[in-house]
Protein backbone atom coordinates (compact mmCIF):
# COMPACT_ATOMS: atom_id res chain seq x y z
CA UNK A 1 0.00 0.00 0.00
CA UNK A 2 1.40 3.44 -1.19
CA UNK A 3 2.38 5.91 1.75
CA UNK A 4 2.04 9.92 1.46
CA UNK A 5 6.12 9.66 1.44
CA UNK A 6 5.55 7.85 -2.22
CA UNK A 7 3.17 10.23 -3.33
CA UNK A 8 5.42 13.30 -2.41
CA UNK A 9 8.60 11.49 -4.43
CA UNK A 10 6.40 10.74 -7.15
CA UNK A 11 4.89 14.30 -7.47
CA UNK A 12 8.61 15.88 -6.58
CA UNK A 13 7.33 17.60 -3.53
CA UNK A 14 7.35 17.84 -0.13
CA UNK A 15 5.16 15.65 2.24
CA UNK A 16 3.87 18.84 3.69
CA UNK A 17 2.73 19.46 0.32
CA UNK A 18 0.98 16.52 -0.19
CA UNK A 19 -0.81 16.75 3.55
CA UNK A 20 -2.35 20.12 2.44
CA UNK A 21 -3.73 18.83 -1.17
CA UNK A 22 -5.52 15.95 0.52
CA UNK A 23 -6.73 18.33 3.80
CA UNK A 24 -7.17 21.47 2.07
CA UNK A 25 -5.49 22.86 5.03
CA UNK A 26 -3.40 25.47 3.04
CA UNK A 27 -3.22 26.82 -0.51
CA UNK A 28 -1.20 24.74 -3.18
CA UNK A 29 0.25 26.18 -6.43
CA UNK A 30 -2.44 24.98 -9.34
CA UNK A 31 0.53 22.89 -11.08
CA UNK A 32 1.42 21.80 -7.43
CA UNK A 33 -1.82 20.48 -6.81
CA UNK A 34 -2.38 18.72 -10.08
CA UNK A 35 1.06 16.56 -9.96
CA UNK A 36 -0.37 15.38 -6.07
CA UNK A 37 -3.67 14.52 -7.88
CA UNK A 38 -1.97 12.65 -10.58
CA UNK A 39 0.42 11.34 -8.02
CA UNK A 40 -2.35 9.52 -5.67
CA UNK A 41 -4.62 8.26 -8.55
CA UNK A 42 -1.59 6.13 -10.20
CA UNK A 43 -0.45 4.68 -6.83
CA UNK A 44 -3.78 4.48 -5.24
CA UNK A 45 -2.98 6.33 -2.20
CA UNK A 46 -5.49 6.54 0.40
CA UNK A 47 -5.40 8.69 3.17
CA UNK A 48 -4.81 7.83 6.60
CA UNK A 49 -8.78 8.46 8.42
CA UNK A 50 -6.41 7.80 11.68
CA UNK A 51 -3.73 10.40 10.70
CA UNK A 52 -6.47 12.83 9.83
CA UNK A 53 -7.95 12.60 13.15
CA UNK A 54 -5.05 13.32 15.14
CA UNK A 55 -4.52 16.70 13.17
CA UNK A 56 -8.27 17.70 12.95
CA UNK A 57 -9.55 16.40 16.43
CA UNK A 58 -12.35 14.46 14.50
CA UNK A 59 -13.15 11.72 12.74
CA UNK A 60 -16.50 12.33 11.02
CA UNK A 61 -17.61 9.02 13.03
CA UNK A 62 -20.83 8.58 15.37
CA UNK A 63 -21.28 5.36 16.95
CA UNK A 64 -24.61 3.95 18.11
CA UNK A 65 -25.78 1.12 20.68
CA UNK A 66 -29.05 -0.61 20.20
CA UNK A 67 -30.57 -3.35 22.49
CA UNK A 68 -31.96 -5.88 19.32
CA UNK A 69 -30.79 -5.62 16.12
CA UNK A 70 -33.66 -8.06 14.98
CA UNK A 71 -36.62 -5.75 16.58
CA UNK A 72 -38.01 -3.87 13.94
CA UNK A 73 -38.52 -0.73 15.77
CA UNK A 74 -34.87 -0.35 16.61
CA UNK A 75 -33.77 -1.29 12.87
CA UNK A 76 -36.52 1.70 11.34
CA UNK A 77 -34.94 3.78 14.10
CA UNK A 78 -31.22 3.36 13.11
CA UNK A 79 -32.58 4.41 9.43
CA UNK A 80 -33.26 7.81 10.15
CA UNK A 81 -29.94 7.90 12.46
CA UNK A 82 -27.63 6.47 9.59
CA UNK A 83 -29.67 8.99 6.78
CA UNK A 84 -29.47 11.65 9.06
CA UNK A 85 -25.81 10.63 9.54
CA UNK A 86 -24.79 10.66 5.94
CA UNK A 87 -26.54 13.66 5.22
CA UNK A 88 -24.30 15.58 7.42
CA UNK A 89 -21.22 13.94 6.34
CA UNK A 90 -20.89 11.40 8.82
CA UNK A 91 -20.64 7.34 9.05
CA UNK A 92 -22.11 5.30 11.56
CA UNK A 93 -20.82 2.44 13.77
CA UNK A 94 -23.57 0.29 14.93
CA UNK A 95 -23.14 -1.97 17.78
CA UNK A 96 -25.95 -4.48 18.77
CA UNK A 97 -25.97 -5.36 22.89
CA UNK A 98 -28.62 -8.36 22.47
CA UNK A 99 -29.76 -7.01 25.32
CA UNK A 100 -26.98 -8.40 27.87
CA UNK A 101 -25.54 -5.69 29.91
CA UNK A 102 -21.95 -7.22 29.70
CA UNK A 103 -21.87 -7.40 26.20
CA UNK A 104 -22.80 -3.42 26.34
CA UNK A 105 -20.33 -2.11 28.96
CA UNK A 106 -17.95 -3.80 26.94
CA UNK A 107 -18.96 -1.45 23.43
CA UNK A 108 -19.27 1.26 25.48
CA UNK A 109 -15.73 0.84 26.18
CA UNK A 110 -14.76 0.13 22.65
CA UNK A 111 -16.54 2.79 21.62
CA UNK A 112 -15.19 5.28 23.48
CA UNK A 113 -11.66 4.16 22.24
CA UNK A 114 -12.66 4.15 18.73
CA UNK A 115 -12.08 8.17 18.74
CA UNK A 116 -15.83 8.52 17.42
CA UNK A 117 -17.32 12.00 17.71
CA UNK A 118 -20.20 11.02 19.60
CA UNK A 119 -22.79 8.33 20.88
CA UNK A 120 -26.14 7.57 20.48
CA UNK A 121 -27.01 5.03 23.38
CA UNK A 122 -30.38 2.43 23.93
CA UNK A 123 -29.93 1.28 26.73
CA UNK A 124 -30.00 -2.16 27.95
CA UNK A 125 -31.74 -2.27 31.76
CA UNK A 126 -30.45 0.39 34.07
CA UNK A 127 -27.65 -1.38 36.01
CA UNK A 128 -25.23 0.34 38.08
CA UNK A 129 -22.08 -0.37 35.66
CA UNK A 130 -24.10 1.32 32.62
CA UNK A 131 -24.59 4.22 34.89
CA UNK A 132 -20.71 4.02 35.74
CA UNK A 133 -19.87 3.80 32.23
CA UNK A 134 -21.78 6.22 30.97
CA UNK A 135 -20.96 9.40 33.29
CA UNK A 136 -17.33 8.45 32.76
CA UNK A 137 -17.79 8.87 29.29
CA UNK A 138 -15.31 11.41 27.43
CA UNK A 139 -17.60 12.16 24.36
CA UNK A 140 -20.97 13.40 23.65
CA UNK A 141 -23.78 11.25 24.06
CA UNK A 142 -27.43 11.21 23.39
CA UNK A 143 -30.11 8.79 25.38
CA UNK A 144 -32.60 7.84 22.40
CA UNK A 145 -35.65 6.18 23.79
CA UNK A 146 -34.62 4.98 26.94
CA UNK A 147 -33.94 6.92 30.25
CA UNK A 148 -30.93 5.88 32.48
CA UNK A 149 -31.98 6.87 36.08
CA UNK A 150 -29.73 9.07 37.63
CA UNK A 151 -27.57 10.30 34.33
CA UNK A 152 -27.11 14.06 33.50
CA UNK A 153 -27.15 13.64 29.46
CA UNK A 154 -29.07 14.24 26.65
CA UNK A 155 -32.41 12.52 25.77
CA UNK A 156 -34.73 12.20 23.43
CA UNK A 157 -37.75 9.76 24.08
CA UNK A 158 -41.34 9.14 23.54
CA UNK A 159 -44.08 10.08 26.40
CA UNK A 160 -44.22 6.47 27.20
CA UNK A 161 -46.76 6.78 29.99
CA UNK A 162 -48.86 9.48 28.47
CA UNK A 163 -48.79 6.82 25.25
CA UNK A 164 -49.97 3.53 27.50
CA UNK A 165 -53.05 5.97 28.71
CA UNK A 166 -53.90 6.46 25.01
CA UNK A 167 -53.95 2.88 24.65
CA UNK A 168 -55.76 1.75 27.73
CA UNK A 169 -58.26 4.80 27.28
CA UNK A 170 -58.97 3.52 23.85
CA UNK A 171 -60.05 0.56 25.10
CA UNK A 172 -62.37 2.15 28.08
CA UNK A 173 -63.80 4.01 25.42
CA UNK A 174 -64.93 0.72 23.88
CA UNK A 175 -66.49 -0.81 26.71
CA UNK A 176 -63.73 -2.72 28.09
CA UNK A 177 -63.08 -2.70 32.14
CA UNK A 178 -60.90 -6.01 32.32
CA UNK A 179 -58.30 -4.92 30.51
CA UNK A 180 -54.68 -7.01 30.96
CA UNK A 181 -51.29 -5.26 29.99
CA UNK A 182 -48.32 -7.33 28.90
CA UNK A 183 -45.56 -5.17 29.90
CA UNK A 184 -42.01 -5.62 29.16
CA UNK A 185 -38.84 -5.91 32.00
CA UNK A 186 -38.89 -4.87 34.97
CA UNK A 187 -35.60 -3.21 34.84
CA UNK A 188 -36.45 -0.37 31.90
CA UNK A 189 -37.72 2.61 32.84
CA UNK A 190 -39.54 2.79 29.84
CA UNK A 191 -41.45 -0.30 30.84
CA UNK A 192 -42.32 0.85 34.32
CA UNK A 193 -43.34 4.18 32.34
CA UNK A 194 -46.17 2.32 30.34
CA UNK A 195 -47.23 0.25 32.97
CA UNK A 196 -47.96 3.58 35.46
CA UNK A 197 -50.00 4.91 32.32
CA UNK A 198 -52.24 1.13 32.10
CA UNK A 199 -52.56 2.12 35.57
CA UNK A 200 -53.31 5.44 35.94
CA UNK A 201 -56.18 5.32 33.19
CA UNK A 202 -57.87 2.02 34.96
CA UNK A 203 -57.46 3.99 38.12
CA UNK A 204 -59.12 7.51 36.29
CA UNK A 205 -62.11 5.04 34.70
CA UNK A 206 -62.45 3.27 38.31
CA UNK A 207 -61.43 -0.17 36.99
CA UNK A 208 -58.49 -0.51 38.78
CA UNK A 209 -59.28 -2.73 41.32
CA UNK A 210 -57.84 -6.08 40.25
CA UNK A 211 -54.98 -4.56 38.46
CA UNK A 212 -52.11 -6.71 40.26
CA UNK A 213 -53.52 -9.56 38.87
CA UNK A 214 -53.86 -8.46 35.17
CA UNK A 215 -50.12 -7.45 34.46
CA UNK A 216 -47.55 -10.12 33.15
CA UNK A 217 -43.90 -9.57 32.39
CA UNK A 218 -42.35 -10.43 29.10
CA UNK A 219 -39.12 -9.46 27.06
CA UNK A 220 -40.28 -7.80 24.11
CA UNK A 221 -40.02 -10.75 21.52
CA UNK A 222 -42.91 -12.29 19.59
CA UNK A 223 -41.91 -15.38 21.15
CA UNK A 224 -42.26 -13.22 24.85
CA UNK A 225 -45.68 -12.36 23.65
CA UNK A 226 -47.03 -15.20 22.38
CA UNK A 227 -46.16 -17.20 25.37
CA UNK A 228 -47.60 -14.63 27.69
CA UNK A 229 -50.32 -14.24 26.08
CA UNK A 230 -51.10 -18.26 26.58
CA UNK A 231 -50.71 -17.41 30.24
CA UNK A 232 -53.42 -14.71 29.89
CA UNK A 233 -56.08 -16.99 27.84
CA UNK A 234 -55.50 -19.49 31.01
CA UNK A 235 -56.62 -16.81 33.90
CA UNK A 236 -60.11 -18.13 35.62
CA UNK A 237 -61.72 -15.02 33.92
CA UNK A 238 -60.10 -14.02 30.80
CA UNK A 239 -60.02 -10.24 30.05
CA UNK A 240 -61.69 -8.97 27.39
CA UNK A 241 -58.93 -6.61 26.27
CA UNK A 242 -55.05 -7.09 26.43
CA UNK A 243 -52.63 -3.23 25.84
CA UNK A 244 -49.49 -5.01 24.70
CA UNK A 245 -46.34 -2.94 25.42
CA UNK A 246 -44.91 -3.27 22.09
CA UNK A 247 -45.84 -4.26 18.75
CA UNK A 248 -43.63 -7.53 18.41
CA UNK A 249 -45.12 -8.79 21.64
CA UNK A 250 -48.30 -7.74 19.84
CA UNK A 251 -47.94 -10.06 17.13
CA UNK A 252 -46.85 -13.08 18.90
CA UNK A 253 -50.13 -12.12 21.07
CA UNK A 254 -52.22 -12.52 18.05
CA UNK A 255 -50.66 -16.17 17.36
CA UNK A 256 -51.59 -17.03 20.23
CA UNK A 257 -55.13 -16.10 20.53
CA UNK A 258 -55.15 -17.29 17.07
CA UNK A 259 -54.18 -21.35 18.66
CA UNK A 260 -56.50 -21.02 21.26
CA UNK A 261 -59.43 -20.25 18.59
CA UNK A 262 -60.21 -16.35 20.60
CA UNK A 263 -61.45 -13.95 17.79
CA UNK A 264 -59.72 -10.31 17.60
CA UNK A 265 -61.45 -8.59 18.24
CA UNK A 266 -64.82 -10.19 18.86
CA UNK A 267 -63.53 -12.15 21.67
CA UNK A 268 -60.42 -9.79 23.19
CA UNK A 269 -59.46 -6.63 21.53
CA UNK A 270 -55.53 -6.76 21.38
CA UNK A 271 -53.57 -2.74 21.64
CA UNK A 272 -49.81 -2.77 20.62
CA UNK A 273 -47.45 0.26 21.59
CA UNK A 274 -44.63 1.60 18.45
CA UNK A 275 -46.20 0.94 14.79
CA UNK A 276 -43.52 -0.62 13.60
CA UNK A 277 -44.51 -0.96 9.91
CA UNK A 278 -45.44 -4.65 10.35
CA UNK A 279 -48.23 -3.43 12.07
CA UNK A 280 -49.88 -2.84 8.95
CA UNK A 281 -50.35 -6.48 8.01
CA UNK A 282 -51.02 -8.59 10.74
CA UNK A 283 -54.48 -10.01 10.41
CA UNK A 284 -56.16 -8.26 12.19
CA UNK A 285 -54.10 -5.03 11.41
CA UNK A 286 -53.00 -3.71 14.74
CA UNK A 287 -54.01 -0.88 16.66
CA UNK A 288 -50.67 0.76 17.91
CA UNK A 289 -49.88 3.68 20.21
CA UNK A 290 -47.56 5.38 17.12
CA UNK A 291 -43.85 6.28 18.44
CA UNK A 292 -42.24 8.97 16.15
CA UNK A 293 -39.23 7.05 15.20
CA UNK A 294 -38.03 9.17 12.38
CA UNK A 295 -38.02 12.05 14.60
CA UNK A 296 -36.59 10.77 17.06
CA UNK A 297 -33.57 9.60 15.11
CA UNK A 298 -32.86 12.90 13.60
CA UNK A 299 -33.07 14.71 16.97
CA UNK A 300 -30.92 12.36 18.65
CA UNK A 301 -28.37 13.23 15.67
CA UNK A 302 -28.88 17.05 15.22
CA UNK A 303 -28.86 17.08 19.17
CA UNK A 304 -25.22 15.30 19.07
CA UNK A 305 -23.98 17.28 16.30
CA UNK A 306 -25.14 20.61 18.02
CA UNK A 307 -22.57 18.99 21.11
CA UNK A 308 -19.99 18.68 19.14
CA UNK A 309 -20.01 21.33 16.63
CA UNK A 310 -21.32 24.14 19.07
CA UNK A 311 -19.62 22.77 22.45
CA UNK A 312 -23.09 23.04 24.17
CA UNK A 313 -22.39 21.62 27.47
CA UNK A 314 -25.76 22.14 29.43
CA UNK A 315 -27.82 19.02 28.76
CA UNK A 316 -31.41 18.66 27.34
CA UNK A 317 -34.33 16.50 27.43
CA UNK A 318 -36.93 16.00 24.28
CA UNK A 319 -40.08 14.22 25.13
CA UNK A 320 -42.37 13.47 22.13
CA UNK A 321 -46.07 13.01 21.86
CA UNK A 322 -46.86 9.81 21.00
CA UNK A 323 -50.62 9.50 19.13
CA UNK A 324 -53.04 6.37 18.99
CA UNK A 325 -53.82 4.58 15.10
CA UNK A 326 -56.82 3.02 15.43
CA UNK A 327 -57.18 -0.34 13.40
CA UNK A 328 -58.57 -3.98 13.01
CA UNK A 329 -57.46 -5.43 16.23
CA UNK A 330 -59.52 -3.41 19.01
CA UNK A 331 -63.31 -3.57 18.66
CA UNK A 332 -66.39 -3.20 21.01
CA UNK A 333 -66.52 -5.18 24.43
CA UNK A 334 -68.22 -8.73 24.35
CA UNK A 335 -71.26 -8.88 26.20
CA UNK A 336 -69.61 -11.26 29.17
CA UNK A 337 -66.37 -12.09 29.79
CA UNK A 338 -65.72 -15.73 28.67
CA UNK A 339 -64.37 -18.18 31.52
CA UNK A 340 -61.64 -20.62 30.80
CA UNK A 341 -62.93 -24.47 31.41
């Protein structure tokens, strides 16, 4: 591989020479210039990105940690963070945690040795090594989606809570007073968030009552859902409406009350949480609490970029709106709740 020492012999100039033709850092003579040109395209000389970062103090690079590289939401989430990227002249290095908090710390390290410009974090739970991690961190970073108790940084998230009300109110609104919620783990905050707002709305409608008994946990997998949903068909009184806190759950939700013959949403009417675009063609279609996942991924990156270009130090917290789509899978209360044999 050709070094900028055989580019400056082959043009006949200096190295310094060459360093400010490929930077732009300082004006070369037109002739000068051309012979460097001519120079790198016959030997193929690329520049050192390294080399360049030392001298600039930047390396053009963001990097980003995600949770589950196979959920949906997070992959149409990382599309408007990698356009948004490019746009501005940036690349993107993803890293996926698979939601094992060891398997983070250690990209967050990484990471933050990688000389990237900044970080985009989802968290993975809310342990007391992420927090460690993360305050220690030398670089800007943005919180997209997920809070981390106790962390001065930036964030950008959904109104989860306000977003579970929607859901749950929805349902109200339809008749519905035994209404389940299959909530995700116990250790996200953004879990805990959606299960207050089940909670708060049952309590505001005055249908609260047996609420400790209608929440399960799950892990926000189609497999998670289905299965937990199997434990909710086998309750002595079956609801007759589930609020599901996220769409993949959702679906594997709708498998199983497919199995068990329970018609959605004659039966149980079935309420997801993100409208991921699968949500579209489930059968039913679902109704979804919508998360804004576009905008959020271009105000996670115009909020990092605004770090590190302006040198904004005081942190800032977006909270989004979330708003309800109405579809197939949510329908009218039955008459009486059906009991399990």
């Amino acid at each position: 591989m050709s070094s900028i020492k055989d580019v400056a012999r082959r043009a006949n100039v200096s190295i310094s020479t060459v360093s400010h033709v490929v930077n732009g850092t300082r004006f070369v003579s037109e002739s000068a210039r051309k012979q460097v040109e001519e120079a790198i395209r016959n030997l193929g000389y690329v520049p050192s990105a390294v080399a360049r970062s030392l001298k600039s103090n930047s390396t053009k690079t963001l990097g980003m940690l995600i949770p589950n590289c196979t959920n949906p939401y997070f992959a149409e989430i990382v599309r408007s963070v990698e356009d948004h990227c490019f746009g501005a002249g940036y690349t993107l290095i993803l890293c996926n945690t698979d939601d094992e908090p060891h398997r983070q710390s250690v990209y967050l390290q990484v990471l933050s040795e990688k000389r990237i410009d900044g970080l985009i974090i989802i968290s993975t739970g809310n342990d007391s090594e992420l927090l460690a991690l993360v305050q220690g961190l030398t670089i800007p970073a943005v919180l997209l989606d997920r809070e981390i108790s106790h962390v001065q940084c930036d964030l950008v998230e959904t109104a989860h809570m306000q977003g579970a009300m929607l859901a749950t109110e929805h349902l109200l609104a339809l008749g519905h007073t035994r209404i389940a919620c299959i909530a995700g783990p116990e250790d996200l905050n953004s879990s805990a968030q959606r299960i207050q707002g089940w909670r708060n709305a049952l309590a505001k409608a005055g249908a609260a009552a047996d609420a400790d008994q209608l929440v399960w946990h799950s892990d926000f997998t189609s497999q998670g859902g289905c299965d937990t949903m199997k434990q909710v068909l086998q309750s002595p009184v079956k609801p007759t409406a589930v609020f599901v806190c996220n769409d993949l759950m959702g679906i594997g939700a709708l498998s199983a009350a497919h199995e068990a013959g329970v018609r959605i949403p004659q039966d149980m009417s079935l309420v997801g949480f993100d409208d991921i675009e699968l949500a579209h063609f489930t059968s039913p279609a679902l109704t979804t609490v919508v998360q804004p996942k576009h905008r959020m991924g271009v105000m996670a990156v115009d909020m990092l970029l605004e770090r590190i270009q302006s040198k904004r130090e005081q942190s800032r917290q977006v909270l989004l709106q979330p708003t309800l789509v109405v579809r197939a899978s949510s329908g009218p209360a039955p008459r009486t709740p059906q009991r399990v044999a």
